[in-house]
C-alpha atoms as a PDB file:
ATOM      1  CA  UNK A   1     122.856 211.245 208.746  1.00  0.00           C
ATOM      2  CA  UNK A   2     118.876 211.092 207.856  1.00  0.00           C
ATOM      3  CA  UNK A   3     116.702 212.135 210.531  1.00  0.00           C
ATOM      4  CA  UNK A   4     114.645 209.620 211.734  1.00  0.00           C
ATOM      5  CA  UNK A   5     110.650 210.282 211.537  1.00  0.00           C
ATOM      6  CA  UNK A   6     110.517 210.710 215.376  1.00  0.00           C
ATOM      7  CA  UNK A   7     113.180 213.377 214.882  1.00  0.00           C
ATOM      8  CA  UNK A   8     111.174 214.862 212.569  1.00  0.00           C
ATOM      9  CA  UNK A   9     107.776 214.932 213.953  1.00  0.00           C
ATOM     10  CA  UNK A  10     109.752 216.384 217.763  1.00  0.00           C
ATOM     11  CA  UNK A  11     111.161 218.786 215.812  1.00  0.00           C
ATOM     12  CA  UNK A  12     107.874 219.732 213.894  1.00  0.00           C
ATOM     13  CA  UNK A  13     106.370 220.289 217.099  1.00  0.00           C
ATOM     14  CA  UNK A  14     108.768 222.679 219.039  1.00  0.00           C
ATOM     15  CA  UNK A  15     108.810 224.858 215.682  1.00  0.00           C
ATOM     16  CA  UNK A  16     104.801 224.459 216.467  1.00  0.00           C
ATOM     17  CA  UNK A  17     104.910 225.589 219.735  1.00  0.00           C
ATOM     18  CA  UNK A  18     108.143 228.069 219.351  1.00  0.00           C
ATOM     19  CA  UNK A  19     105.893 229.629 216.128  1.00  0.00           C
ATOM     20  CA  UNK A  20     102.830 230.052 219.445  1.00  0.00           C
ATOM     21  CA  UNK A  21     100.614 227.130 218.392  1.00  0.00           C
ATOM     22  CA  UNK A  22      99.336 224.488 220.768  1.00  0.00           C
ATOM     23  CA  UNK A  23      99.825 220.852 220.109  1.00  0.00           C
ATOM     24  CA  UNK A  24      97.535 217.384 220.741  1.00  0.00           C
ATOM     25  CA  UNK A  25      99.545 214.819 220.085  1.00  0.00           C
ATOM     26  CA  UNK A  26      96.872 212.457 219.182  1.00  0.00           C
ATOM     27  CA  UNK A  27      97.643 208.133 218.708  1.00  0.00           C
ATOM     28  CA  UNK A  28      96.799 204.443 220.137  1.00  0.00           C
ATOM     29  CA  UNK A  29      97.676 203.960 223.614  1.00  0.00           C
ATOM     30  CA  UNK A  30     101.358 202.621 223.371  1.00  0.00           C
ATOM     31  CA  UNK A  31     103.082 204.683 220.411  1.00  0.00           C
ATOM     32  CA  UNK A  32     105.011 206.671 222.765  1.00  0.00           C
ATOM     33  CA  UNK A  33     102.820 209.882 223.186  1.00  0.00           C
ATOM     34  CA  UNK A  34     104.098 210.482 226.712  1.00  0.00           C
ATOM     35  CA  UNK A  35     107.455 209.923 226.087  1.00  0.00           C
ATOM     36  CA  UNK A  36     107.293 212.520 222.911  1.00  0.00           C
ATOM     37  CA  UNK A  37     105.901 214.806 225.197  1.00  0.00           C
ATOM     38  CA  UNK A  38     108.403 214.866 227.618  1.00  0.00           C
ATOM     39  CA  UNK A  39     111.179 215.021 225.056  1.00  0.00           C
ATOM     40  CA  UNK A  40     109.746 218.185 224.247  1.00  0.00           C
ATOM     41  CA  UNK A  41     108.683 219.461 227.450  1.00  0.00           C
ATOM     42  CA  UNK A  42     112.885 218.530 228.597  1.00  0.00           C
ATOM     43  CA  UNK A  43     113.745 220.537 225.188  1.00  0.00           C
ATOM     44  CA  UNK A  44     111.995 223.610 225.682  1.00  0.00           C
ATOM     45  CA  UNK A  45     112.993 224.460 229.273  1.00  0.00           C
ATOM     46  CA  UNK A  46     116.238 223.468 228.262  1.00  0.00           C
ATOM     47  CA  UNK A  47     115.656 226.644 226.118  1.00  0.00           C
ATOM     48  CA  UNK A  48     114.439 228.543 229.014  1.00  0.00           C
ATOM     49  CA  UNK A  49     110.456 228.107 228.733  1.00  0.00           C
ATOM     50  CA  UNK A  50     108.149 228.118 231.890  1.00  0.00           C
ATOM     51  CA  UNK A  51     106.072 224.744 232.295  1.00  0.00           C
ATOM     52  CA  UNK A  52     103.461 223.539 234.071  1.00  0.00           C
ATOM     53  CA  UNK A  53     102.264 220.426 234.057  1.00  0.00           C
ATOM     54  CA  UNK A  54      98.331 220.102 234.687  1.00  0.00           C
ATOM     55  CA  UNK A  55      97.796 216.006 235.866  1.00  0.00           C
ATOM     56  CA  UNK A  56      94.410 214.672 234.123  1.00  0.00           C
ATOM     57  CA  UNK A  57      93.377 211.451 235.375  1.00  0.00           C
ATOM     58  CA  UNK A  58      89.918 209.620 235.917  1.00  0.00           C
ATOM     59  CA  UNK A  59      89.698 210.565 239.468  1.00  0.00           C
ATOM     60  CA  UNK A  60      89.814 214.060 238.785  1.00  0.00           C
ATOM     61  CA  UNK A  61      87.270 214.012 235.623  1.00  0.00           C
ATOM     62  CA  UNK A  62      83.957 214.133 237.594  1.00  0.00           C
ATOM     63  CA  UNK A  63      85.313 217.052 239.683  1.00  0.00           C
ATOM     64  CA  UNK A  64      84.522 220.698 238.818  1.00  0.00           C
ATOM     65  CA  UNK A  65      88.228 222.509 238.549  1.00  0.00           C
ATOM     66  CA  UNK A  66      89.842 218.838 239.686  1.00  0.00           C
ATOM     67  CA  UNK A  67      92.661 218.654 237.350  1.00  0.00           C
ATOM     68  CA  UNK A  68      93.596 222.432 237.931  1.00  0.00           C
ATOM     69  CA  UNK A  69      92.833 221.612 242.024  1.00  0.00           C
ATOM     70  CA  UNK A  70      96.530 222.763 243.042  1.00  0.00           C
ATOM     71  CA  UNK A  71      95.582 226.921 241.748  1.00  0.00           C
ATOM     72  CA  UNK A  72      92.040 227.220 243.600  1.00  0.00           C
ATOM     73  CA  UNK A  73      92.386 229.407 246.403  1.00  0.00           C
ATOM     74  CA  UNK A  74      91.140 228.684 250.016  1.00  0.00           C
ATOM     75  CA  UNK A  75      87.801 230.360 250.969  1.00  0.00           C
ATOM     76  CA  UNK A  76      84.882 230.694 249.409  1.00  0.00           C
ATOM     77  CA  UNK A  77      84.740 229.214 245.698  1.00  0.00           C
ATOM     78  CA  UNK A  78      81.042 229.340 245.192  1.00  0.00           C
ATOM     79  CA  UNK A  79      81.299 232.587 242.712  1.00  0.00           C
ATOM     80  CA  UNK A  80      82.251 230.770 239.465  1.00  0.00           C
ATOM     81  CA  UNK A  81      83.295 233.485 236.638  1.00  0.00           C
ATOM     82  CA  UNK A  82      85.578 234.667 239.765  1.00  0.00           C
ATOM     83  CA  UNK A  83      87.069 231.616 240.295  1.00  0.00           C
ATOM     84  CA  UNK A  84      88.032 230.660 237.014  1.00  0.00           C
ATOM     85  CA  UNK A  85      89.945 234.433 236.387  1.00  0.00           C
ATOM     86  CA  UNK A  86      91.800 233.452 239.777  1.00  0.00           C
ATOM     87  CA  UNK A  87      92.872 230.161 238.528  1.00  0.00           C
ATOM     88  CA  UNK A  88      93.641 231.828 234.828  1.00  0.00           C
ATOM     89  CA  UNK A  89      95.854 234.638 236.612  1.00  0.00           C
ATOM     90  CA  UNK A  90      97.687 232.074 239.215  1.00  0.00           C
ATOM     91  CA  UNK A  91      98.197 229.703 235.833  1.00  0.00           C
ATOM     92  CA  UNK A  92      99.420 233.083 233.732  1.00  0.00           C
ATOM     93  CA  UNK A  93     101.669 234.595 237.003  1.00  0.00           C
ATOM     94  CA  UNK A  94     104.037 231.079 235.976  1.00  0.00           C
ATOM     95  CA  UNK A  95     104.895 232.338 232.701  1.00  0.00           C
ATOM     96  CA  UNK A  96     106.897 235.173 234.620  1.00  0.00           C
ATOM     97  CA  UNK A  97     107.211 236.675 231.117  1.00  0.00           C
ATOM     98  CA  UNK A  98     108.977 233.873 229.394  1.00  0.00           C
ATOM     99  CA  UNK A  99     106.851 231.632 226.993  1.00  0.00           C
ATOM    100  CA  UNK A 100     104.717 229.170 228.492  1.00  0.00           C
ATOM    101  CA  UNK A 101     104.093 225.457 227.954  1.00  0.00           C
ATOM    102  CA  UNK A 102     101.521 223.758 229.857  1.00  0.00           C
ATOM    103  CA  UNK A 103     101.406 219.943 229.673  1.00  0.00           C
ATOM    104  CA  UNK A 104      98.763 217.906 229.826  1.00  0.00           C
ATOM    105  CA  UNK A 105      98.996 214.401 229.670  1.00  0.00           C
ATOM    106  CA  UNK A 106      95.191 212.468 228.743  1.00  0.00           C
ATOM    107  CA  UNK A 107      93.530 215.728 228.204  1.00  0.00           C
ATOM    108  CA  UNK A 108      89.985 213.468 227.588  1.00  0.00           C
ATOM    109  CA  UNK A 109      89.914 213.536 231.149  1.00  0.00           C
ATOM    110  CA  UNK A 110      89.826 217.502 232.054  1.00  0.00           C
ATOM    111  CA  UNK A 111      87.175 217.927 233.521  1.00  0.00           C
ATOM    112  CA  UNK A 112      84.989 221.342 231.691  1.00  0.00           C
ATOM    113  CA  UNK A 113      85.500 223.549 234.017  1.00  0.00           C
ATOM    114  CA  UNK A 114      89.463 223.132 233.876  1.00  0.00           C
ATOM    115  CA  UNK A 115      88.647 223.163 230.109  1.00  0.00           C
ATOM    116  CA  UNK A 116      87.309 226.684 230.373  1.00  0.00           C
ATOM    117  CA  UNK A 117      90.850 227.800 232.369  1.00  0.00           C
ATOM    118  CA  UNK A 118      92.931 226.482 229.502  1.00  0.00           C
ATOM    119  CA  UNK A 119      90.038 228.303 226.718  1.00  0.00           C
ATOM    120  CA  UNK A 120      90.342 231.351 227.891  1.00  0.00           C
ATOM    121  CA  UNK A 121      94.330 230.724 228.548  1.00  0.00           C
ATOM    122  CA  UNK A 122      94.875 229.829 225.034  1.00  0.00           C
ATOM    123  CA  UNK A 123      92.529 232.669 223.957  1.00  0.00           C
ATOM    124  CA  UNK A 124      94.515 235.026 225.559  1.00  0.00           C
ATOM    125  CA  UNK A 125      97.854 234.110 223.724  1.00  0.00           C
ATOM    126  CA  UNK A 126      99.720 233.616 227.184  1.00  0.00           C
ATOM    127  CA  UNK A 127     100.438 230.140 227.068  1.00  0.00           C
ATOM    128  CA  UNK A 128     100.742 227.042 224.407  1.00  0.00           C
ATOM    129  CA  UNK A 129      99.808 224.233 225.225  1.00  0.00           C
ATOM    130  CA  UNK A 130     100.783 220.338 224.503  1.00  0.00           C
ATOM    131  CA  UNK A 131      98.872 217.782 225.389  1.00  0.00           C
ATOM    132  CA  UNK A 132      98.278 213.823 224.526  1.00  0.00           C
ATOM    133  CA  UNK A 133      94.931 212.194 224.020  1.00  0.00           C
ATOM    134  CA  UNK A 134      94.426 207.992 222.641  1.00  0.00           C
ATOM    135  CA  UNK A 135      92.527 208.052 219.516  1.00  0.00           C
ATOM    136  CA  UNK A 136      89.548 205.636 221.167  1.00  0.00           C
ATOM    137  CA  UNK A 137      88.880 208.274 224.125  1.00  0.00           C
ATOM    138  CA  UNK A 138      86.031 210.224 223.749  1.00  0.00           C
ATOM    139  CA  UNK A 139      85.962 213.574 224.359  1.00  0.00           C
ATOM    140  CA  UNK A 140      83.654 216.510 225.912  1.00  0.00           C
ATOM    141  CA  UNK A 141      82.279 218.847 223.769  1.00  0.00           C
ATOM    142  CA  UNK A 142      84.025 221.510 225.885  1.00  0.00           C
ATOM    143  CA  UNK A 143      87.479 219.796 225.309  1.00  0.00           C
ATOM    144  CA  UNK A 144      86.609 219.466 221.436  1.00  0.00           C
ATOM    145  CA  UNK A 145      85.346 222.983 221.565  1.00  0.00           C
ATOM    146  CA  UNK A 146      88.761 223.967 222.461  1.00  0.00           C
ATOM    147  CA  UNK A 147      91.005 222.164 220.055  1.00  0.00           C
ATOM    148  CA  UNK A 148      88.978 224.172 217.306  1.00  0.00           C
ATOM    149  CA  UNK A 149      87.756 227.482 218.474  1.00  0.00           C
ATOM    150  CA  UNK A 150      91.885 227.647 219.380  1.00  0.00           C
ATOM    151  CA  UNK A 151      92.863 226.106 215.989  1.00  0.00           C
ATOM    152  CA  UNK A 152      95.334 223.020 218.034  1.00  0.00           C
ATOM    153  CA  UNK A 153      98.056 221.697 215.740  1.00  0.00           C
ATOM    154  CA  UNK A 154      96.438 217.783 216.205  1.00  0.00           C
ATOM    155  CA  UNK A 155      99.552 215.335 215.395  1.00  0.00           C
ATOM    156  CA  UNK A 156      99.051 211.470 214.687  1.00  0.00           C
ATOM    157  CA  UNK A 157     101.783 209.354 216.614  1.00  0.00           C
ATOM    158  CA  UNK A 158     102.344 206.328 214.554  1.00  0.00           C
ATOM    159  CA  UNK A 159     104.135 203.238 216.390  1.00  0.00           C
ATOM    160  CA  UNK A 160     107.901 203.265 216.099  1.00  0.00           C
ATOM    161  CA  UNK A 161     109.546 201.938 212.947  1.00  0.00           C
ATOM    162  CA  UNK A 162     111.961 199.331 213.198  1.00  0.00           C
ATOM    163  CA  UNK A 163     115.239 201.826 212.150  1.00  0.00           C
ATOM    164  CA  UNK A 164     113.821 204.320 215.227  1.00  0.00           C
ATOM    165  CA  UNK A 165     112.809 201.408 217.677  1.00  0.00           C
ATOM    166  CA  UNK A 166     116.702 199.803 216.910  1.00  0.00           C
ATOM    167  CA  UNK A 167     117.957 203.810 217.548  1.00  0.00           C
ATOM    168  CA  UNK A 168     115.828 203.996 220.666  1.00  0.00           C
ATOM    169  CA  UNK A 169     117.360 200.631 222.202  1.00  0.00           C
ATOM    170  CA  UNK A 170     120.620 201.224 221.339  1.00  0.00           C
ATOM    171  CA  UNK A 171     120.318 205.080 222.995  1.00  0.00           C
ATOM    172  CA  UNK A 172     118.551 203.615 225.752  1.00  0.00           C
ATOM    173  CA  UNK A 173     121.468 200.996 226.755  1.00  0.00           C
ATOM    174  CA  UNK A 174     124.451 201.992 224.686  1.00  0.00           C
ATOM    175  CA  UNK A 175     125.518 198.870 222.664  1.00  0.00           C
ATOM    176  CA  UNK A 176     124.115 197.860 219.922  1.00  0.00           C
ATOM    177  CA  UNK A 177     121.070 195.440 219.688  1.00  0.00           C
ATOM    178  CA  UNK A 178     120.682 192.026 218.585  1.00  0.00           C
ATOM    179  CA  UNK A 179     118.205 191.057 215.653  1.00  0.00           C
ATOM    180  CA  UNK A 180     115.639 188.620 216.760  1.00  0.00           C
END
């Protein structure tokens, strides 16, 4: 049986991620990024990765380290470089020597700081990284910074087709669908 082009592009991205690359999984709001993303992300652990899943949001954007709030220590956080290496090594102590996936779902909305955790993260080689973004968000320099300097596989999610939406219904429920 063919695959269909969901299967393909899923499958396209764990060899991605399995050959150390990051992935943005990049598309209108809608398409399905999230749910891609967690098909992978349910995949890979099934294959014994590490994940952690970093939660981007509007709330957090305005706030220096807010979508990485969960890994700053207590005390004092006024020495910067400091604090991002003690949010890098609580981030790279999750790994516990397997690979490494950290999610992020709306990356737009890191805030730069957390961008700078994930920079020198993906610099390092300890983690890859897969993450979702709507083609109409814009995006900090820092966050565009990083999908280059780091060379992120960027993948288009087009809108289901009809044979992978009828597939998708009929998974989803278990008896075939009726046309319309």
């Amino acid at each position: 049986m063919a695959r269909t082009a969901r299967e393909q592009v899923l499958s396209g991205i764990i060899d991605s991620l399995s050959g150390g690359r990051s992935v943005i999984l990049r598309g209108p709001m809608g398409v399905g990024k999230t749910h891609l993303l967690g098909e992978v992300v349910a995949s890979l652990r099934q294959d014994g990765w590490a994940h952690t899943r970093i939660n981007a949001n509007v709330a957090t954007s305005t706030v220096p380290f807010g979508a990485l709030a969960e890994f700053v220590p207590d005390g004092e956080v006024s020495n910067r470089p400091a604090l991002l290496r003690s949010i890098t090594d609580a981030l790279q102590s999750l790994g516990s020597g397997r690979h490494h996936l950290i999610e992020i779902d709306d990356a737009p909305f890191l805030d730069d700081q957390s961008v700078a955790v994930l920079h020198q993260l993906l610099a390092d080689s300890t983690v890859q990284l897969l993450a979702t973004a709507r083609l109409s968000d814009r995006e900090r320099a820092a966050l565009v910074g990083l999908w280059h300097d780091i060379d992120v596989e960027q993948i288009e999610v087009q809108p289901l087709d009809e044979r992978a939406a009828t597939f998708l219904v009929e998974s989803q429920w278990g008896h075939e669908s009726e046309p319309s």
